[in-house]
PDB file of N, CA and C in Angstrom:
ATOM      1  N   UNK A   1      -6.199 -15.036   4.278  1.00  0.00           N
ATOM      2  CA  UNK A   1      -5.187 -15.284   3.269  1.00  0.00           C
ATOM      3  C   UNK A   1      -4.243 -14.094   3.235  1.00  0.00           C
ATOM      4  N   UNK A   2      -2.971 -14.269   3.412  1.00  0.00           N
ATOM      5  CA  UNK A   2      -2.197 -13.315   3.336  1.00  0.00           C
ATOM      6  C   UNK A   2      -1.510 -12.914   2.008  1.00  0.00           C
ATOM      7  N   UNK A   3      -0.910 -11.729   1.721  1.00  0.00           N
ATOM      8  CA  UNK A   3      -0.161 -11.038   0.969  1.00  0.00           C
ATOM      9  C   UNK A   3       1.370 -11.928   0.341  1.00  0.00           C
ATOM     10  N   UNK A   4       1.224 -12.953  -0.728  1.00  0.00           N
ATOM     11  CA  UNK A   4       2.806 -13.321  -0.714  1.00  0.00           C
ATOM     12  C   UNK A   4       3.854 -12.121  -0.766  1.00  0.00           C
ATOM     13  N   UNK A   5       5.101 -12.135  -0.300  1.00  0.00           N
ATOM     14  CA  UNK A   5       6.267 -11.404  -0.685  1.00  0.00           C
ATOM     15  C   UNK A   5       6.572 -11.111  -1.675  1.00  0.00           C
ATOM     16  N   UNK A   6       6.727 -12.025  -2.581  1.00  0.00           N
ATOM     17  CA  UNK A   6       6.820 -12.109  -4.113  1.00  0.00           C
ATOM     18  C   UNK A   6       6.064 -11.445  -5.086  1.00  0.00           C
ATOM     19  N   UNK A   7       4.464 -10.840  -4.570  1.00  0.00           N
ATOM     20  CA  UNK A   7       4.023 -10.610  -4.887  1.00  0.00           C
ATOM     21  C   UNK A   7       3.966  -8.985  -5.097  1.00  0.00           C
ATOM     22  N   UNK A   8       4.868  -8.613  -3.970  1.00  0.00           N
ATOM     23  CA  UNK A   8       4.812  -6.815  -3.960  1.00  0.00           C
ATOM     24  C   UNK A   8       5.848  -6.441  -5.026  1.00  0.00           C
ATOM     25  N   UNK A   9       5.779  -5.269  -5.780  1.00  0.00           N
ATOM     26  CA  UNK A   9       6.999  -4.851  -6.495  1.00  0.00           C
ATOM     27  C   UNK A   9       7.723  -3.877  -5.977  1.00  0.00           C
ATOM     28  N   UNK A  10       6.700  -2.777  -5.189  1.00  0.00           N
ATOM     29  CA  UNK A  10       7.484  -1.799  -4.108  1.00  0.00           C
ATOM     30  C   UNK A  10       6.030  -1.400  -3.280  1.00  0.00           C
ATOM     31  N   UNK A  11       7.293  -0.541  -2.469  1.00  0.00           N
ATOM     32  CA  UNK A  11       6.577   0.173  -1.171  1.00  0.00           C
ATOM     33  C   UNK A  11       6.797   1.801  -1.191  1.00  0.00           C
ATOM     34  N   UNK A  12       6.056   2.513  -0.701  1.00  0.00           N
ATOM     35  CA  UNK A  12       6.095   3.670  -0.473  1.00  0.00           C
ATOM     36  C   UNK A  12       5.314   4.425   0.272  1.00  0.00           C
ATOM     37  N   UNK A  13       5.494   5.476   0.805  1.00  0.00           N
ATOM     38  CA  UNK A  13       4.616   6.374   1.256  1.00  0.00           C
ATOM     39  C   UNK A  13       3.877   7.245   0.513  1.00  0.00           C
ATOM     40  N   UNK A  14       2.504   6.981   0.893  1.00  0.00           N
ATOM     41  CA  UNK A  14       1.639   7.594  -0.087  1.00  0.00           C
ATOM     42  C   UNK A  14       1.564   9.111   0.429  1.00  0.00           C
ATOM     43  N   UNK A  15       1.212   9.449  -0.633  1.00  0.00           N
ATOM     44  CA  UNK A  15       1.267  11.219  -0.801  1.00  0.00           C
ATOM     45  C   UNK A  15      -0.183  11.905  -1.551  1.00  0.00           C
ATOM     46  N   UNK A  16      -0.877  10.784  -1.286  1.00  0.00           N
ATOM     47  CA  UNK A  16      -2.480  11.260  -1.683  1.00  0.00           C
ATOM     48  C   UNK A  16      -3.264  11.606  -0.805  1.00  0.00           C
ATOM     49  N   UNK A  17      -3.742  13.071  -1.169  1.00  0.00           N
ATOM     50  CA  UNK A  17      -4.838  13.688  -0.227  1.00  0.00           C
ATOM     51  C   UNK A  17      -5.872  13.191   0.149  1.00  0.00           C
ATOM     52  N   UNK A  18      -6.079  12.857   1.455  1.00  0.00           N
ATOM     53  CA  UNK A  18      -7.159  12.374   1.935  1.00  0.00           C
ATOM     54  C   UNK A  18      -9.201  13.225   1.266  1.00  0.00           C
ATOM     55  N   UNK A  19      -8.818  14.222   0.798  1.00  0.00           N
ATOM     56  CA  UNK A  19      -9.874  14.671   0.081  1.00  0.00           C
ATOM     57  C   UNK A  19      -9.687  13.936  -1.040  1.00  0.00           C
ATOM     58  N   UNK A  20      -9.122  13.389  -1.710  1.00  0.00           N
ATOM     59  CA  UNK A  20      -8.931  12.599  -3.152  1.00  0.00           C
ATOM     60  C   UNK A  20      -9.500  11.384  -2.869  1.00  0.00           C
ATOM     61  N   UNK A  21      -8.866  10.932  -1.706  1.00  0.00           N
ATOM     62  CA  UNK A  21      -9.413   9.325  -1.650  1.00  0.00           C
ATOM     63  C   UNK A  21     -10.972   9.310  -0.877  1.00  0.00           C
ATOM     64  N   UNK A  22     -10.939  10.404  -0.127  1.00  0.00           N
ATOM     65  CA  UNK A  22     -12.742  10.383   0.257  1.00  0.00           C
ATOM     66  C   UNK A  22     -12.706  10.596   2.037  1.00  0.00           C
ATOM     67  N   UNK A  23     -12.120  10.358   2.312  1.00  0.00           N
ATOM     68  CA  UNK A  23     -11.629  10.658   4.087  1.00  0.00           C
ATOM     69  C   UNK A  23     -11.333   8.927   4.793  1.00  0.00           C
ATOM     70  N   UNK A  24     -11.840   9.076   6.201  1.00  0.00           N
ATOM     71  CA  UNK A  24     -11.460   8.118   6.627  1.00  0.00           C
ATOM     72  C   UNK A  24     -12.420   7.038   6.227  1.00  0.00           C
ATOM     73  N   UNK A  25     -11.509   5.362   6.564  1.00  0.00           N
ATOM     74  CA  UNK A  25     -12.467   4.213   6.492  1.00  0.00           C
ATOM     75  C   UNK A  25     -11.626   3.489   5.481  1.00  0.00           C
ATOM     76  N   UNK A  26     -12.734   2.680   4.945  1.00  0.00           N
ATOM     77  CA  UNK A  26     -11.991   1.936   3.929  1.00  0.00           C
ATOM     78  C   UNK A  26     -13.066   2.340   2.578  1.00  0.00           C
ATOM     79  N   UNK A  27     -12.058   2.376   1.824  1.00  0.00           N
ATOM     80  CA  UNK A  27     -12.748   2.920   0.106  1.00  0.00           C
ATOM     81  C   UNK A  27     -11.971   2.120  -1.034  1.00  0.00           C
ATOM     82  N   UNK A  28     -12.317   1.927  -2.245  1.00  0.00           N
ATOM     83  CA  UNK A  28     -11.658   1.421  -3.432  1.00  0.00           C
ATOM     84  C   UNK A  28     -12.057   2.497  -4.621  1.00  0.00           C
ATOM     85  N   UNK A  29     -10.751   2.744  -4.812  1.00  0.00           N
ATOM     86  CA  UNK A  29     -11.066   3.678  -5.997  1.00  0.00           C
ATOM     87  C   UNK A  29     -10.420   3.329  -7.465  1.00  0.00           C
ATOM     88  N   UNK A  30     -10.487   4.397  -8.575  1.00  0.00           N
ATOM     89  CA  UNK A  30      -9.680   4.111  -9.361  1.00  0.00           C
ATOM     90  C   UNK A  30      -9.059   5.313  -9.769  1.00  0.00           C
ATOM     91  N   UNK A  31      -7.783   5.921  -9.695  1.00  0.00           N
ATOM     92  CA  UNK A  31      -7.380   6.537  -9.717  1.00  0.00           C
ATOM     93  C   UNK A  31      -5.873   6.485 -10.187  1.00  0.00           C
ATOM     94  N   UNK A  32      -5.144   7.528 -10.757  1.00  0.00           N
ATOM     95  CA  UNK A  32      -3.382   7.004 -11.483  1.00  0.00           C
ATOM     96  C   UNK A  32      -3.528   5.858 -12.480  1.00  0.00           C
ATOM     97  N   UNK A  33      -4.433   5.333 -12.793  1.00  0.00           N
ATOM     98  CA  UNK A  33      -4.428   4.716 -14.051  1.00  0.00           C
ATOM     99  C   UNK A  33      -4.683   3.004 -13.320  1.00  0.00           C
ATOM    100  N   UNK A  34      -5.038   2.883 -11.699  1.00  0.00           N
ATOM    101  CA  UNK A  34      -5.358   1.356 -11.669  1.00  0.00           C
ATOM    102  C   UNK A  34      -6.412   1.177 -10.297  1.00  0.00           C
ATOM    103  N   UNK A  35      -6.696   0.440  -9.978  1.00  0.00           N
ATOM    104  CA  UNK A  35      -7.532  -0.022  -9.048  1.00  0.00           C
ATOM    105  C   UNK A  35      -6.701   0.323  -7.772  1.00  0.00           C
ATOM    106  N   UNK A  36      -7.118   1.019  -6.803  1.00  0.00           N
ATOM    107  CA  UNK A  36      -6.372   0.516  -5.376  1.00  0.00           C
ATOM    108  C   UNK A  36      -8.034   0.799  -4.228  1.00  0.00           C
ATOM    109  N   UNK A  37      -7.226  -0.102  -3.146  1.00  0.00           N
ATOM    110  CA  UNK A  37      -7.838  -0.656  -2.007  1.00  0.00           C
ATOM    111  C   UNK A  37      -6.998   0.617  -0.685  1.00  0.00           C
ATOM    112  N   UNK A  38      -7.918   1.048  -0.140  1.00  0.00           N
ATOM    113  CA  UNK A  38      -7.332   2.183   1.046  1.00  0.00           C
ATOM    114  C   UNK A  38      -8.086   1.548   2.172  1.00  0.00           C
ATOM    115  N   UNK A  39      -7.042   1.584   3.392  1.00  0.00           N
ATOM    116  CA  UNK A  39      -7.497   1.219   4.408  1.00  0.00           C
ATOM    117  C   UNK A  39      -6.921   2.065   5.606  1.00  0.00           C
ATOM    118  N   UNK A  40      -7.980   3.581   6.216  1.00  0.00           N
ATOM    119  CA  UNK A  40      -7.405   5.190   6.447  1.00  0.00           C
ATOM    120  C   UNK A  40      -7.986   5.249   7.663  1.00  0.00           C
ATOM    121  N   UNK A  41      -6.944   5.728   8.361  1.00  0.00           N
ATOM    122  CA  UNK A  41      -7.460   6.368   9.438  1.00  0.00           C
ATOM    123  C   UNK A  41      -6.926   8.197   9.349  1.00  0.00           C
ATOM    124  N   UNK A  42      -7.820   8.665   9.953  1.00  0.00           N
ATOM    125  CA  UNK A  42      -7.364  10.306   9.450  1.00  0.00           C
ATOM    126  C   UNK A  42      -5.751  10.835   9.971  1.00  0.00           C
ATOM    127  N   UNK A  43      -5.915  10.425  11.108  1.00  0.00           N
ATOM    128  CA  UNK A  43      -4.625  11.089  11.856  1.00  0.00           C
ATOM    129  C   UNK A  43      -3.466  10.262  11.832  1.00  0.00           C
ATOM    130  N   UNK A  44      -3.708   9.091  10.611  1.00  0.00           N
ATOM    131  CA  UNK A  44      -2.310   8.095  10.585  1.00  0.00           C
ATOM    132  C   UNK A  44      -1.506   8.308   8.749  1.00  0.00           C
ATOM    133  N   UNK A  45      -0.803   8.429   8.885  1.00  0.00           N
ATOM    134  CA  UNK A  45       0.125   8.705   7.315  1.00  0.00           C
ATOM    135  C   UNK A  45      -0.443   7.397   6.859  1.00  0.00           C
ATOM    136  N   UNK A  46      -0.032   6.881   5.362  1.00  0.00           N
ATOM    137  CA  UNK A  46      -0.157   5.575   4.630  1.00  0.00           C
ATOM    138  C   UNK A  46       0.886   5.094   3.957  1.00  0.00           C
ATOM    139  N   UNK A  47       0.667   3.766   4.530  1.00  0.00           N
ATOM    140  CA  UNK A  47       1.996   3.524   3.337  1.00  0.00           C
ATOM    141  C   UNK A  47       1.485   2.625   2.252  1.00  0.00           C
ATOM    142  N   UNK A  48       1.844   2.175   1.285  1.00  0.00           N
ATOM    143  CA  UNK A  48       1.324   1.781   0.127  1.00  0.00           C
ATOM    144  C   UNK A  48       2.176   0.276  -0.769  1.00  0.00           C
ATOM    145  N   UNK A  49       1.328  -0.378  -0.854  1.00  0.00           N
ATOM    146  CA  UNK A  49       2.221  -1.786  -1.380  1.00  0.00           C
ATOM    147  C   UNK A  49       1.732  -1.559  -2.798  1.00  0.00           C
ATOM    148  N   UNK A  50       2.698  -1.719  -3.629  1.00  0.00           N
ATOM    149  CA  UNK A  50       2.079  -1.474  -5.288  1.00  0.00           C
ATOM    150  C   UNK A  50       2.627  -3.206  -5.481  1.00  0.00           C
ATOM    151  N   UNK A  51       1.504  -3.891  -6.542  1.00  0.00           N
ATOM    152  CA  UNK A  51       1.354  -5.477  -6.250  1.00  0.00           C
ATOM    153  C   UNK A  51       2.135  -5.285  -7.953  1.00  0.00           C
ATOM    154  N   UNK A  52       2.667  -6.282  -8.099  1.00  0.00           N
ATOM    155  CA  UNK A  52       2.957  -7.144  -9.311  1.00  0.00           C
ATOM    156  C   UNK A  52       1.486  -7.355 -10.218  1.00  0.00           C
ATOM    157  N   UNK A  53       1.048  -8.478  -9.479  1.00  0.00           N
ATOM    158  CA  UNK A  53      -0.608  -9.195  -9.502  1.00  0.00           C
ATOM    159  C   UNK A  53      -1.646  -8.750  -8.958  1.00  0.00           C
ATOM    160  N   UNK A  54      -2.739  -8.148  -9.286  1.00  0.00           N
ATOM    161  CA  UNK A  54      -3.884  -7.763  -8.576  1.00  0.00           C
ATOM    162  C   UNK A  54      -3.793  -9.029  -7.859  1.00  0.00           C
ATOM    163  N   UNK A  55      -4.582  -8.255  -6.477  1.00  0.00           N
ATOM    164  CA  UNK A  55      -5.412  -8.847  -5.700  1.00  0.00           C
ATOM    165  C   UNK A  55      -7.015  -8.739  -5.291  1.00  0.00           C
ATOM    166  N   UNK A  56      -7.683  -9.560  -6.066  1.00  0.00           N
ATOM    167  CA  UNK A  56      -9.226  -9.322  -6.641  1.00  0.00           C
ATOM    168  C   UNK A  56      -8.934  -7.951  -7.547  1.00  0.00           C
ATOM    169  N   UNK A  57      -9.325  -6.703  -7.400  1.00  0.00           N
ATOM    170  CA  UNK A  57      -9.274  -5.726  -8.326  1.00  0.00           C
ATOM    171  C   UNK A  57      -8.259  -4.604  -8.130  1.00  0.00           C
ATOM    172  N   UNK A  58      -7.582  -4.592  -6.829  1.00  0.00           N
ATOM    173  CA  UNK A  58      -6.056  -3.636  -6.983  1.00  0.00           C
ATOM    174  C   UNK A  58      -5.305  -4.128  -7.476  1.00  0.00           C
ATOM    175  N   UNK A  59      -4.669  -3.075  -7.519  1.00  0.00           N
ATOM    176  CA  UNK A  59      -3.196  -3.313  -8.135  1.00  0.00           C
ATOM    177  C   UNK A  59      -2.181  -2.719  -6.827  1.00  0.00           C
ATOM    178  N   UNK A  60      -3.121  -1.575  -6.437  1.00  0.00           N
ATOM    179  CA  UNK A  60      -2.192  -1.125  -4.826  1.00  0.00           C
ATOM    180  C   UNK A  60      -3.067  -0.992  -3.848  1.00  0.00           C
ATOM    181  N   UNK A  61      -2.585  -1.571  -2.315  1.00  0.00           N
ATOM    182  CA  UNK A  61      -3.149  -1.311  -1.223  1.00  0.00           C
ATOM    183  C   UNK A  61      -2.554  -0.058  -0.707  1.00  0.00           C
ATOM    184  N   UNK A  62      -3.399   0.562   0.158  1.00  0.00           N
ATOM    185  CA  UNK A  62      -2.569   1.566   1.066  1.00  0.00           C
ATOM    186  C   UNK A  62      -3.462   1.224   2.076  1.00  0.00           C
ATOM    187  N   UNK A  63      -2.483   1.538   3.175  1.00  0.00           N
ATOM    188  CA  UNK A  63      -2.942   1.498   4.517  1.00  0.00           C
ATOM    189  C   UNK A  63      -2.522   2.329   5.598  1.00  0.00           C
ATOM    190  N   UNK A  64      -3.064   2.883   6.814  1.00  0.00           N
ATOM    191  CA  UNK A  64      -2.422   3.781   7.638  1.00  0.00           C
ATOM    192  C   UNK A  64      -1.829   2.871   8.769  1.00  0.00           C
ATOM    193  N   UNK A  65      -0.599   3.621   9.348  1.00  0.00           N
ATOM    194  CA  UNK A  65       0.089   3.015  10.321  1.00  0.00           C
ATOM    195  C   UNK A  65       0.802   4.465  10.926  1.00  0.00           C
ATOM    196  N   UNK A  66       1.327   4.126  12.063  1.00  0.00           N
ATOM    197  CA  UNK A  66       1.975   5.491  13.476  1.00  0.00           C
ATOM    198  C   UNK A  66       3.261   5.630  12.750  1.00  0.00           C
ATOM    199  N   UNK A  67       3.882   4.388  12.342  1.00  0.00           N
ATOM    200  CA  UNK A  67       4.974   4.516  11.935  1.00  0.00           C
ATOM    201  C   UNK A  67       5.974   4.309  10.195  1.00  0.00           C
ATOM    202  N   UNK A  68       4.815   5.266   9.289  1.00  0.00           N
ATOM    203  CA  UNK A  68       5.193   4.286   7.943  1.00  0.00           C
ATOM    204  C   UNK A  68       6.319   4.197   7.525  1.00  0.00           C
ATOM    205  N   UNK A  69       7.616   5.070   8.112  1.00  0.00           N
ATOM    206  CA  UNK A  69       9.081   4.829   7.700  1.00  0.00           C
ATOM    207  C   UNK A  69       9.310   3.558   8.140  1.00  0.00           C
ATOM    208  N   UNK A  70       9.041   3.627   9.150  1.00  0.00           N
ATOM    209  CA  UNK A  70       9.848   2.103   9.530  1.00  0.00           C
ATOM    210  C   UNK A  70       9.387   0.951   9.002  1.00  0.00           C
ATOM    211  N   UNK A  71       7.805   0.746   8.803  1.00  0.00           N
ATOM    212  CA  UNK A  71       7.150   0.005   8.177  1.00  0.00           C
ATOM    213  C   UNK A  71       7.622  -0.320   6.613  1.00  0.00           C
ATOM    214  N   UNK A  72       7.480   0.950   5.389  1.00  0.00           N
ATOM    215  CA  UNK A  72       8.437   0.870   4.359  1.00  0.00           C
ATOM    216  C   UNK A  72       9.877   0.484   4.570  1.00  0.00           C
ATOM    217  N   UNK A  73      10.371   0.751   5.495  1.00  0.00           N
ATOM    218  CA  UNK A  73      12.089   0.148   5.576  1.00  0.00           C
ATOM    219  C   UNK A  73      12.234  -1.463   5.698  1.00  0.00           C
ATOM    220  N   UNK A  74      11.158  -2.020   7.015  1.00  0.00           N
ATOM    221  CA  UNK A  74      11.395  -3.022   6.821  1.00  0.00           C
ATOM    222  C   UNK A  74      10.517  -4.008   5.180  1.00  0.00           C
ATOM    223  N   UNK A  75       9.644  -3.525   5.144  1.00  0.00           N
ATOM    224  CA  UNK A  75       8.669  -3.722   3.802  1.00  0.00           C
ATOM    225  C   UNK A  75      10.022  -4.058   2.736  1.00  0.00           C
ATOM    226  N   UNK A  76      10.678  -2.961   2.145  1.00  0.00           N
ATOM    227  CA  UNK A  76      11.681  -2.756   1.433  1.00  0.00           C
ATOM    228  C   UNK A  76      12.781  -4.097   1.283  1.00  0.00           C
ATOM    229  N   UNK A  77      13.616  -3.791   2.463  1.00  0.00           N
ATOM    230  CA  UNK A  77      14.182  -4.786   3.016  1.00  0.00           C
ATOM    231  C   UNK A  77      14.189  -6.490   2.757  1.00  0.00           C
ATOM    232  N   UNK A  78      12.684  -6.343   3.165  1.00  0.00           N
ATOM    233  CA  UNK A  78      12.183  -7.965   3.017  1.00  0.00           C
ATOM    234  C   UNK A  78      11.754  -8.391   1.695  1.00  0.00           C
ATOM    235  N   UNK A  79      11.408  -7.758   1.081  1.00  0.00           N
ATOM    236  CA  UNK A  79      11.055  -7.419  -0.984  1.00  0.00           C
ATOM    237  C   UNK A  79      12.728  -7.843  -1.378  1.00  0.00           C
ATOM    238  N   UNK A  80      13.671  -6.945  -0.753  1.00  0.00           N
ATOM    239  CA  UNK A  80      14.982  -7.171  -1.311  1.00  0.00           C
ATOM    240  C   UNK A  80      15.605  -8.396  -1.076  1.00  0.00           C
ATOM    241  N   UNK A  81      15.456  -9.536   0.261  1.00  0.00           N
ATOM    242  CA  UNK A  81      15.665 -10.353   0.887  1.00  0.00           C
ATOM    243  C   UNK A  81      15.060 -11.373  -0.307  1.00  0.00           C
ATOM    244  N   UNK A  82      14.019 -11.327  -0.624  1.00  0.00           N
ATOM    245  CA  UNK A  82      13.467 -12.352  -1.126  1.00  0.00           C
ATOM    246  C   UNK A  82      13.823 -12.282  -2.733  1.00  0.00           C
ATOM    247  N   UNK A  83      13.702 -11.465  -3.527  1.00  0.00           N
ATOM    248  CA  UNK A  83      14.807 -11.603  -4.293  1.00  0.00           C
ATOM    249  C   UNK A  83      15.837 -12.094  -4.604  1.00  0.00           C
ATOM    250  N   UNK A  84      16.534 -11.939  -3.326  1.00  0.00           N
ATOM    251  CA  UNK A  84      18.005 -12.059  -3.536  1.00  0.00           C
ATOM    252  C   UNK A  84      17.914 -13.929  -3.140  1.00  0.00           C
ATOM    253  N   UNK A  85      16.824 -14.604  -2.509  1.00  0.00           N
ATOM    254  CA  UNK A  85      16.661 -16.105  -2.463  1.00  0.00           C
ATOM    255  C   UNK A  85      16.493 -16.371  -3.584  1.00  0.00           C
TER     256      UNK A  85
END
């Protein structure tokens, strides 16, 4: 089951220390005041979907990728696209 569009409110690059969230792998924490879902690899940045609607118990995913600018740009982009339908 995938992620609707509609469903993200923004994107960003996360800026949380991998000692905060616990290191690599996947973890769920609660932390900043809501549920999020991390999905880390050590040597990859994260970028981060903050949801409208939980999904089961986040409110934000983060995930690592090689390239999270471009990933947030188009992320962004397509959030703005669908809106504007």
């Amino acid at each position: 089951m995938g992620l609707p569009v509609d469903n993200i409110r923004s994107c960003f690059i996360d800026e949380t220390s991998l000692w905060r969230i616990g290191g690599a792998g996947i973890h769920f924490s609660f932390f900043k005041g809501s549920y999020h879902a991390m999905f880390n690899f050590l040597e990859y940045p994260r970028g981060v979907l903050a949801l409208k609607h939980k999904r089961g118990p986040a409110r934000e995913i983060a995930f690592s990728t090689t390239q999270p600018e471009q990933v947030i740009q188009l992320l962004t982009k397509t959030i703005f696209e669908n809106k504007a339908a």
